[in-house]
N, C-alpha and C. Protein backbone atom coordinates (compact mmCIF):
# COMPACT_ATOMS: atom_id res chain seq x y z
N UNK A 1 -18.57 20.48 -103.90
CA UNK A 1 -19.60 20.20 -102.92
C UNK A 1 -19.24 20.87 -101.60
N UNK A 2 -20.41 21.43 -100.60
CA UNK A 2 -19.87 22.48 -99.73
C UNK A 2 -20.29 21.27 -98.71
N UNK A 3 -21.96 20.71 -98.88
CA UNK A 3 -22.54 20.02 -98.10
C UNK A 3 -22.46 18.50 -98.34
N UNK A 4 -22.80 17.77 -97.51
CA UNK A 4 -23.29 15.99 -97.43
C UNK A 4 -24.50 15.93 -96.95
N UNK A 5 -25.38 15.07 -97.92
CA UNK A 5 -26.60 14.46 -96.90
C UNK A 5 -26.68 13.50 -96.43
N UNK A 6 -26.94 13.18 -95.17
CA UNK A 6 -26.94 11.84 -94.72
C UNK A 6 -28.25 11.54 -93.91
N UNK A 7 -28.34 10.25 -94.44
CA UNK A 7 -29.10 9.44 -93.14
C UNK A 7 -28.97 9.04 -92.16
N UNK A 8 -29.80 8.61 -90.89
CA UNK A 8 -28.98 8.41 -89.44
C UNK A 8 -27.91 7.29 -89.43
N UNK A 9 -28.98 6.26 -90.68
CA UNK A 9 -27.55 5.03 -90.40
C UNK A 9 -26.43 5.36 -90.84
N UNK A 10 -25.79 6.68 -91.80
CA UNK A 10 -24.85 6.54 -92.54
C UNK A 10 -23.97 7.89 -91.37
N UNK A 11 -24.33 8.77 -90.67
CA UNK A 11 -23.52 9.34 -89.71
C UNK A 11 -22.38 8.54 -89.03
N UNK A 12 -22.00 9.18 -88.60
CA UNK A 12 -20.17 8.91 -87.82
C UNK A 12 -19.88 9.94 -86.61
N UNK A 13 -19.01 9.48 -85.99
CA UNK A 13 -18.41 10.15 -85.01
C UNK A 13 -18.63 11.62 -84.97
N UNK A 14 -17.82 11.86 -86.46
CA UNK A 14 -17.41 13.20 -86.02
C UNK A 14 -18.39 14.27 -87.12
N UNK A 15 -19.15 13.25 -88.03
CA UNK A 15 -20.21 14.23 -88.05
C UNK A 15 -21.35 14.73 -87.34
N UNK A 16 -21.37 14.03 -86.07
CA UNK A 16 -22.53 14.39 -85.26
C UNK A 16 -22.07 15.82 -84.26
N UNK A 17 -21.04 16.54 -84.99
CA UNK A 17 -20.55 17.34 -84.23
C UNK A 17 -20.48 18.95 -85.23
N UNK A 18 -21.45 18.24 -86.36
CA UNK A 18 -21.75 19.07 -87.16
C UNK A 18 -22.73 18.97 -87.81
N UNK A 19 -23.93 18.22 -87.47
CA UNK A 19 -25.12 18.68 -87.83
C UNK A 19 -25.66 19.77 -87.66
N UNK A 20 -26.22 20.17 -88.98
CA UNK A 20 -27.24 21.53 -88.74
C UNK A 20 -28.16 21.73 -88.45
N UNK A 21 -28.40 22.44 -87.87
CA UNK A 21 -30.01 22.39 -87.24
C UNK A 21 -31.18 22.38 -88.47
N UNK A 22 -32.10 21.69 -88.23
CA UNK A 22 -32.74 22.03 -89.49
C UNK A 22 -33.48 23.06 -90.29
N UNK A 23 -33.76 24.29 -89.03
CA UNK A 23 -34.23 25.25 -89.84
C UNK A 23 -33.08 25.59 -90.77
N UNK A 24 -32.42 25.96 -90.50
CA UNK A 24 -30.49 26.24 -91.38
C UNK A 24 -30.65 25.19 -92.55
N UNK A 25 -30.76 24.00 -92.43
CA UNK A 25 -30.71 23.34 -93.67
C UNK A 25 -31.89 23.31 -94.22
N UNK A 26 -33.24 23.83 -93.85
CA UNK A 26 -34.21 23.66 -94.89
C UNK A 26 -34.08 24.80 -95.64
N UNK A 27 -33.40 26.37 -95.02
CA UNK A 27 -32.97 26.97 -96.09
C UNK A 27 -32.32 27.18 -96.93
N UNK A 28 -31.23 26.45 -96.28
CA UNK A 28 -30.20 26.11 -97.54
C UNK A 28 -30.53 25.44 -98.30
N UNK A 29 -30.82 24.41 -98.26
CA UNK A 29 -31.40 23.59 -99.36
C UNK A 29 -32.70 24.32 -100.23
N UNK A 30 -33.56 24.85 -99.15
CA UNK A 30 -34.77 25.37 -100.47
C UNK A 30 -34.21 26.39 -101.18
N UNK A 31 -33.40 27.15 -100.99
CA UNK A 31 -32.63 28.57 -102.01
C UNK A 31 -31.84 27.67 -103.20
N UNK A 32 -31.65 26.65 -102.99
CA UNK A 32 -30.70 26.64 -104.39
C UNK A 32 -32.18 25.37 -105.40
N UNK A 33 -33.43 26.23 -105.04
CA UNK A 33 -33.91 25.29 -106.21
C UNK A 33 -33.79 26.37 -107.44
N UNK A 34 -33.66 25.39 -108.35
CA UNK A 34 -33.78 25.20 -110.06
C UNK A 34 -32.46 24.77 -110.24
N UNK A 35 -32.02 24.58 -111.39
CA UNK A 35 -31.11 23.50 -112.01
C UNK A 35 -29.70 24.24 -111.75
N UNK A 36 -29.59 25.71 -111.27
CA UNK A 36 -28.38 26.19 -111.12
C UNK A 36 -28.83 26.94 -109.92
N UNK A 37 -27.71 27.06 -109.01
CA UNK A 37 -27.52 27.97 -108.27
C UNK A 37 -25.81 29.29 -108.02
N UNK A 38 -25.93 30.23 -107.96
CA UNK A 38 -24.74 30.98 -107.97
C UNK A 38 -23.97 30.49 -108.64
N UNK A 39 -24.44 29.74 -110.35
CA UNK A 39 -23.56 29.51 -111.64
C UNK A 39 -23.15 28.06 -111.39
N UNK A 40 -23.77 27.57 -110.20
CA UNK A 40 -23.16 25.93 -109.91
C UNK A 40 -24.25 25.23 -110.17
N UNK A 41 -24.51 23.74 -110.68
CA UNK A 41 -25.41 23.08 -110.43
C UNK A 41 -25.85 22.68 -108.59
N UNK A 42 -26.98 22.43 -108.75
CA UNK A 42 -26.99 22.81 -107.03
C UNK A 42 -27.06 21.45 -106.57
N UNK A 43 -27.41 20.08 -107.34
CA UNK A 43 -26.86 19.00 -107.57
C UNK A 43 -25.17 18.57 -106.89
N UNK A 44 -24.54 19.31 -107.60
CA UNK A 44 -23.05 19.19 -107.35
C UNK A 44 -22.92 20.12 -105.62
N UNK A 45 -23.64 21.16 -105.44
CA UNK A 45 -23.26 21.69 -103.95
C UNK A 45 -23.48 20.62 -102.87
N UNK A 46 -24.56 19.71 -102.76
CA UNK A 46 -24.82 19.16 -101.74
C UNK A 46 -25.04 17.63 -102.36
N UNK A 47 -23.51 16.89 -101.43
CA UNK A 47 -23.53 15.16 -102.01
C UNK A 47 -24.52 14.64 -101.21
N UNK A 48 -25.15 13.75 -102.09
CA UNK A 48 -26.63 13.13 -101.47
C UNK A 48 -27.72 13.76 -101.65
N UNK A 49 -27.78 14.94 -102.38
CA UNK A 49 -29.28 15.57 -103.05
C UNK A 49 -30.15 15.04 -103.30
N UNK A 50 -29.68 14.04 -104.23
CA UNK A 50 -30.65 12.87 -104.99
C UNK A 50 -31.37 12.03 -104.26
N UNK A 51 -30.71 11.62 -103.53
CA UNK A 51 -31.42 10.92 -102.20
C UNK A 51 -33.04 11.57 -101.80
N UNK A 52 -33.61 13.08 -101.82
CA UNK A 52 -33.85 13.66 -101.12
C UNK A 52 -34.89 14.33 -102.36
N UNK A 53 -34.34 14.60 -103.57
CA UNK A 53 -34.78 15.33 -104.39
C UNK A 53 -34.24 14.80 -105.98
N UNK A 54 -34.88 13.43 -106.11
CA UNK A 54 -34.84 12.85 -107.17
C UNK A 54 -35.21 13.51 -108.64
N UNK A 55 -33.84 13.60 -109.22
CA UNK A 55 -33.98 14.37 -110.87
C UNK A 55 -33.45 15.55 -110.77
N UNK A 56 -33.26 16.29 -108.95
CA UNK A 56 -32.76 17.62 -108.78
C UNK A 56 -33.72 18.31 -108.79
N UNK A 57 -35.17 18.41 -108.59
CA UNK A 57 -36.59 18.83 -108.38
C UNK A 57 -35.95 19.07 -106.90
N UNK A 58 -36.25 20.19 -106.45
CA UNK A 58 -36.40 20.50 -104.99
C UNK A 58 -37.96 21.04 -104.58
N UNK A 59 -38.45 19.97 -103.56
CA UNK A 59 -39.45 20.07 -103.14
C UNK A 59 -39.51 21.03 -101.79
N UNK A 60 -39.96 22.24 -101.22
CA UNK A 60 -39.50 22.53 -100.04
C UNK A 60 -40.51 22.01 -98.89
N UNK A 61 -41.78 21.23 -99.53
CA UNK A 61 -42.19 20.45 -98.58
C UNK A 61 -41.87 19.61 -97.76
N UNK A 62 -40.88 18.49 -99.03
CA UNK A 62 -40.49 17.28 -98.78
C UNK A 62 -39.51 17.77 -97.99
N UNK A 63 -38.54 18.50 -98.24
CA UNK A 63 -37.06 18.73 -97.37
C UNK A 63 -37.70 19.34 -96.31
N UNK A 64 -38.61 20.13 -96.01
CA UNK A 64 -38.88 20.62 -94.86
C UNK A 64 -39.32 19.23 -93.84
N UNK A 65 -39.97 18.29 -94.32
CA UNK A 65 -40.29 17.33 -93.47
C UNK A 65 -39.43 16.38 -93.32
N UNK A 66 -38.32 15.78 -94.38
CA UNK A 66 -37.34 15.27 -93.75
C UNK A 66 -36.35 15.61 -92.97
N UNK A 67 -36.68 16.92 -93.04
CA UNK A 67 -35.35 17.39 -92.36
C UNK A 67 -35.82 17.78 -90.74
N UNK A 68 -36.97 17.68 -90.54
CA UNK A 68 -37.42 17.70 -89.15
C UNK A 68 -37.57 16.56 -88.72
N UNK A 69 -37.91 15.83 -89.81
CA UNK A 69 -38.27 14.46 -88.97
C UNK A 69 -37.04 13.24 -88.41
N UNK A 70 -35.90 13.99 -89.34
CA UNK A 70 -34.87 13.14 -88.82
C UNK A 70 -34.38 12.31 -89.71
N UNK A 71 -35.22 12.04 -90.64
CA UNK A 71 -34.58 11.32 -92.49
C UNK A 71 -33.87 11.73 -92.56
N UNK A 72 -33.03 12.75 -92.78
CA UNK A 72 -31.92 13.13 -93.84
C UNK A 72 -31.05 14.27 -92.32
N UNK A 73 -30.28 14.42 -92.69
CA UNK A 73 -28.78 15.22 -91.60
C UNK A 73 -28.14 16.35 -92.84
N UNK A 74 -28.04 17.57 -92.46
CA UNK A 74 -27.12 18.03 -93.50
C UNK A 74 -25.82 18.24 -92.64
N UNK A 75 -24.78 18.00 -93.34
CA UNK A 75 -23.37 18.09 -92.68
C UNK A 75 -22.75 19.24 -93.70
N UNK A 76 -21.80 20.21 -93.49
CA UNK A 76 -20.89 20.71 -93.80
C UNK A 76 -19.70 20.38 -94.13
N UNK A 77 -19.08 20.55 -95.10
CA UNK A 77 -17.71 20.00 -95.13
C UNK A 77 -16.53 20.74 -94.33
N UNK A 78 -17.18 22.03 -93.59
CA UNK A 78 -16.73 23.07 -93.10
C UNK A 78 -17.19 22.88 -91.15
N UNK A 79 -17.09 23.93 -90.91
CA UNK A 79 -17.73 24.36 -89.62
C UNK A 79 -19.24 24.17 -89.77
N UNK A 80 -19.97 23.84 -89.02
CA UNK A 80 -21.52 24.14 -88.84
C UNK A 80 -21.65 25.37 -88.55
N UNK A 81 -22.66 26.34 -89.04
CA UNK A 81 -23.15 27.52 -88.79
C UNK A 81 -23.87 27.48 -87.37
N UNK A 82 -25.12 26.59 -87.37
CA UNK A 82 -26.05 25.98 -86.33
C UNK A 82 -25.79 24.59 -86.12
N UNK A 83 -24.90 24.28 -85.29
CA UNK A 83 -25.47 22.94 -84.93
C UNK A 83 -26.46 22.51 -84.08
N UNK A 84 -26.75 21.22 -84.13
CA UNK A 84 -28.00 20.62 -83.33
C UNK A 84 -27.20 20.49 -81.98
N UNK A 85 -26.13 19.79 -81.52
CA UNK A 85 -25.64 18.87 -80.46
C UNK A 85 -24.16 19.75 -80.20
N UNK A 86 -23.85 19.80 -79.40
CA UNK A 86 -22.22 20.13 -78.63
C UNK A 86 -22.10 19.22 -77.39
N UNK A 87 -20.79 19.31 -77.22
CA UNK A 87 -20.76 18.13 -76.16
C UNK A 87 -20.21 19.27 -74.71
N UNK A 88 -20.21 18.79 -73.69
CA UNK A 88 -20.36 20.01 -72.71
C UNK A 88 -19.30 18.94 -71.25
N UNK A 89 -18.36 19.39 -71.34
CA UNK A 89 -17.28 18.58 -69.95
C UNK A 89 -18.36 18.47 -68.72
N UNK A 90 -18.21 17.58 -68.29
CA UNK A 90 -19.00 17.31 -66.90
C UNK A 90 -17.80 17.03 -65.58
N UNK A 91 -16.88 16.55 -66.32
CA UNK A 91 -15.63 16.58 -65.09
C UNK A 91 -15.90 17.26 -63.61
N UNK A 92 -15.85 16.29 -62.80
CA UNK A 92 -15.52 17.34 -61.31
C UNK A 92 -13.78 17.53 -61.10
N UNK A 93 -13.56 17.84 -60.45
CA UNK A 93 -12.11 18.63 -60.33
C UNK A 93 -11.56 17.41 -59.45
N UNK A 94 -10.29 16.68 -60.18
CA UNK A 94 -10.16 15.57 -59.46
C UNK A 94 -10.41 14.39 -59.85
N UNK A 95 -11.45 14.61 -60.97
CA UNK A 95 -12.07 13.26 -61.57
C UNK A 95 -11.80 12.97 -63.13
N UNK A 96 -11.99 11.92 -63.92
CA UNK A 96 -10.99 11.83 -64.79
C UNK A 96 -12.48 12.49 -65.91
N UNK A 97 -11.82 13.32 -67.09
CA UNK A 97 -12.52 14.23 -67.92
C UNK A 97 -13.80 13.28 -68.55
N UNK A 98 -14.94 14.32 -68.31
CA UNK A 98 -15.99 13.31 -69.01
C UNK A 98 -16.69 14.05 -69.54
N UNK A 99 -17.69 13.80 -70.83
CA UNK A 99 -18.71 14.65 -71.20
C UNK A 99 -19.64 14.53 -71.63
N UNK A 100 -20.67 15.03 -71.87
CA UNK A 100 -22.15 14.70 -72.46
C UNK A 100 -22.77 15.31 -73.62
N UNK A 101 -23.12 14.90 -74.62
CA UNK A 101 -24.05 15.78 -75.24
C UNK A 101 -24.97 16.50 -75.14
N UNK A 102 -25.72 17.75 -75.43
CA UNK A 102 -26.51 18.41 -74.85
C UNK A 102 -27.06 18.85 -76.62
N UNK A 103 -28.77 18.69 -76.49
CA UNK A 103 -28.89 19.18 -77.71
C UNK A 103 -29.02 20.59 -77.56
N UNK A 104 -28.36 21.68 -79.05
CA UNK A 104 -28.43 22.93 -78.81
C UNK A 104 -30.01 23.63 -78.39
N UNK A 105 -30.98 23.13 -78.58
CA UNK A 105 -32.28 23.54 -78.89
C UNK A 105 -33.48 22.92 -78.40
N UNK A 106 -34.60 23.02 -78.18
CA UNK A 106 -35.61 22.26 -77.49
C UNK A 106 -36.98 22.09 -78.86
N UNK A 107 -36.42 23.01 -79.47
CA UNK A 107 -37.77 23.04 -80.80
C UNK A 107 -37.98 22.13 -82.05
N UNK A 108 -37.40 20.95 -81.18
CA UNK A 108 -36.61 19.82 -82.44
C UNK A 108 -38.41 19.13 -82.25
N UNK A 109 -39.07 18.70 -83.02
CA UNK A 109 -40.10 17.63 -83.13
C UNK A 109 -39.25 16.41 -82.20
N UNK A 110 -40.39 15.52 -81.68
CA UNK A 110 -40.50 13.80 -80.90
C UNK A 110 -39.35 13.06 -81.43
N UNK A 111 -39.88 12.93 -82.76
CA UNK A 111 -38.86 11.90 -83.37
C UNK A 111 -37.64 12.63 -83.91
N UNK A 112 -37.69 13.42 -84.02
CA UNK A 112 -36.23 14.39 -84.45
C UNK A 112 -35.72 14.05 -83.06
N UNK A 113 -35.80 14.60 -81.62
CA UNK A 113 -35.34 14.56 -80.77
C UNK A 113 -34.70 12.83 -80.61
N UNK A 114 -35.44 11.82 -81.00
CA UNK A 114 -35.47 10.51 -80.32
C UNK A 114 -34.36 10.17 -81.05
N UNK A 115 -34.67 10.18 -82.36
CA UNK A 115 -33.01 10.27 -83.39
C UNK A 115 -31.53 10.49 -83.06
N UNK A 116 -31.55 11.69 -82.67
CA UNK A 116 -30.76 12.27 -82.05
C UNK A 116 -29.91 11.41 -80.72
N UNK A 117 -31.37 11.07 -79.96
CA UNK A 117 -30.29 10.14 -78.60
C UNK A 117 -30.00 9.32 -79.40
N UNK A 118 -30.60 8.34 -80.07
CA UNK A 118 -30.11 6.98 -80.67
C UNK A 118 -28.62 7.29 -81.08
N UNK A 119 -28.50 8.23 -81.88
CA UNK A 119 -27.45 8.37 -82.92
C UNK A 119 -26.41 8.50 -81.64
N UNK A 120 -26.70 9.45 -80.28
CA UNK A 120 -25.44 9.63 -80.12
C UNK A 120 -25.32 8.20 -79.07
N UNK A 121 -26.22 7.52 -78.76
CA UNK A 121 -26.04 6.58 -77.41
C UNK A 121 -25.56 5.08 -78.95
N UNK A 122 -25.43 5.22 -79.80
CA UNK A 122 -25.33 4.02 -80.64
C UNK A 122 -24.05 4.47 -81.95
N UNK A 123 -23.57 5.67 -81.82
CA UNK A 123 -22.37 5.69 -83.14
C UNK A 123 -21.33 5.76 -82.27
N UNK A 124 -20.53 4.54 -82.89
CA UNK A 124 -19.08 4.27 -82.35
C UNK A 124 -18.46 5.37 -81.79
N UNK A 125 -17.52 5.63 -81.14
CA UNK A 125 -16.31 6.21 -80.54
C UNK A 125 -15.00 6.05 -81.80
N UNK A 126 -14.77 6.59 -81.97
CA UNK A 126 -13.63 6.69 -82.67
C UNK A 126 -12.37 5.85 -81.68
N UNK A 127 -11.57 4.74 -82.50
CA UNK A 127 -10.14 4.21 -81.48
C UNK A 127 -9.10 5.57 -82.13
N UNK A 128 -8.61 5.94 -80.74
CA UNK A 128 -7.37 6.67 -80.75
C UNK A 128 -6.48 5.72 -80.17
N UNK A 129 -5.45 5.35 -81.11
CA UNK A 129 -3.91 4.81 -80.82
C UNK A 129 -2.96 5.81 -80.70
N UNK A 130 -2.03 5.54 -79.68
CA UNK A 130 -1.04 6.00 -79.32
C UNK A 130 0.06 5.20 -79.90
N UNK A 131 0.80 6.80 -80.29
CA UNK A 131 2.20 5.96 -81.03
C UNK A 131 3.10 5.05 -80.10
N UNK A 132 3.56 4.05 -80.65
CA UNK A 132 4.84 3.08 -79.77
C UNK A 132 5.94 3.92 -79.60
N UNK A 133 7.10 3.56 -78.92
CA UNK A 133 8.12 4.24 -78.74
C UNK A 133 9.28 3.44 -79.01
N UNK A 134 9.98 3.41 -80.08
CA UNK A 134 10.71 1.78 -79.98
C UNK A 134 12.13 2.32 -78.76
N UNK A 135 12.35 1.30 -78.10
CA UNK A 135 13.46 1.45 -77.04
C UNK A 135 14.44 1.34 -77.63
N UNK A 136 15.64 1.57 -77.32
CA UNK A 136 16.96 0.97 -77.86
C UNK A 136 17.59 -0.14 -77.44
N UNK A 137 18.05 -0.79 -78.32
CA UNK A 137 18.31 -2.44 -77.74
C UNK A 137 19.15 -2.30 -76.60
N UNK A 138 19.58 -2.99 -76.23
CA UNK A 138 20.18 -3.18 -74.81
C UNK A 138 21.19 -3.80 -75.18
N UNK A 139 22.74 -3.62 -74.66
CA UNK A 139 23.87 -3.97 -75.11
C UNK A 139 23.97 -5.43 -74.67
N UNK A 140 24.62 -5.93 -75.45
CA UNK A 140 24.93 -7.46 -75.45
C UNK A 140 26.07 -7.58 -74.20
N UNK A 141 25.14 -8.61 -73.71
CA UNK A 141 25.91 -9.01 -72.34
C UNK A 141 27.31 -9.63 -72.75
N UNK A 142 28.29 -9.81 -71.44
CA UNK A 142 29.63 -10.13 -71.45
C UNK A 142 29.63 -11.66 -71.78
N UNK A 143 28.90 -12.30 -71.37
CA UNK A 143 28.68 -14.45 -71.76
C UNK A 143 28.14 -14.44 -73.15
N UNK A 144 27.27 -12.91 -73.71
CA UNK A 144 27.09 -13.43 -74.99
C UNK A 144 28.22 -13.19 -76.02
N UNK A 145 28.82 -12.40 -75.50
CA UNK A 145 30.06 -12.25 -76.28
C UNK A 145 31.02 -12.92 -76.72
N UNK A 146 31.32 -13.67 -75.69
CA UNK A 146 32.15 -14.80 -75.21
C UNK A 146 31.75 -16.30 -76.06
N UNK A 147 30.03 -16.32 -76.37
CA UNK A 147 29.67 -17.69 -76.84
C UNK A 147 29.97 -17.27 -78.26
């Protein structure tokens, strides 16, 4: 599998940093119709097909409209070619690092666009922990020695 399909509820952190734009994924997806593509089932290229294209029938209607409308996300297991979103430092010099999302594009449809804020103003932050440091014990005092 090269690709994932997802729905908005099923995105994460760090796939929103690799969505494709959807013209990019309505072609990818409409080139591998019929039951094989480049000797692979095209089933097996992209997890979550079925979702989208029940039996492995590729409709390029249907994918063209979910995929604008914001139903379905194609993710890469790789780099994104096109993504939708990058995040862009806003930091002033002096101030502690901050940043925003910016969508790549303005030609997204209403609800494609509205999607989009939700997903990024509502999917968790990832917790980054920092490793502990264990200290070294501290030598035993002279009275404990003694007891």
């Amino acid at each position: 599998m090269f690709y994932k399909l997802k729905r908005p509820t099923d995105i994460d952190w760090f796939d929103l940093f690799q969505l494709e734009h959807p013209d990019r994924a309505i072609g990818i997806i409409t080139q591998m119709r019929g039951p094989r593509y480049q000797g692979q089932a095209s089933m097996r290229l992209i997890d979550g097909l079925g979702q989208l294209c029940p039996g492995g029938h590729i409709n390029p209607g249907v994918v063209e409209r979910a995929m604008r409308s914001g139903e379905f996300f194609l993710i890469p297991y790789t780099e994104a070619m096109s993504p939708m979103l990058h995040q862009v430092n806003t930091n002033a010099q002096g101030s502690p690092q901050t940043s925003e999302w910016q969508l790549t594009t303005n030609t997204f449809s209403e609800h494609l666009t509205s999607t989009l804020h939700f997903l990024i103003r509502q999917t968790p932050k990832p917790v980054f922990v920092a490793a502990a440091v264990r200290q070294k014990a501290k030598p035993a005092s002279a009275a404990a020695k003694k007891a």
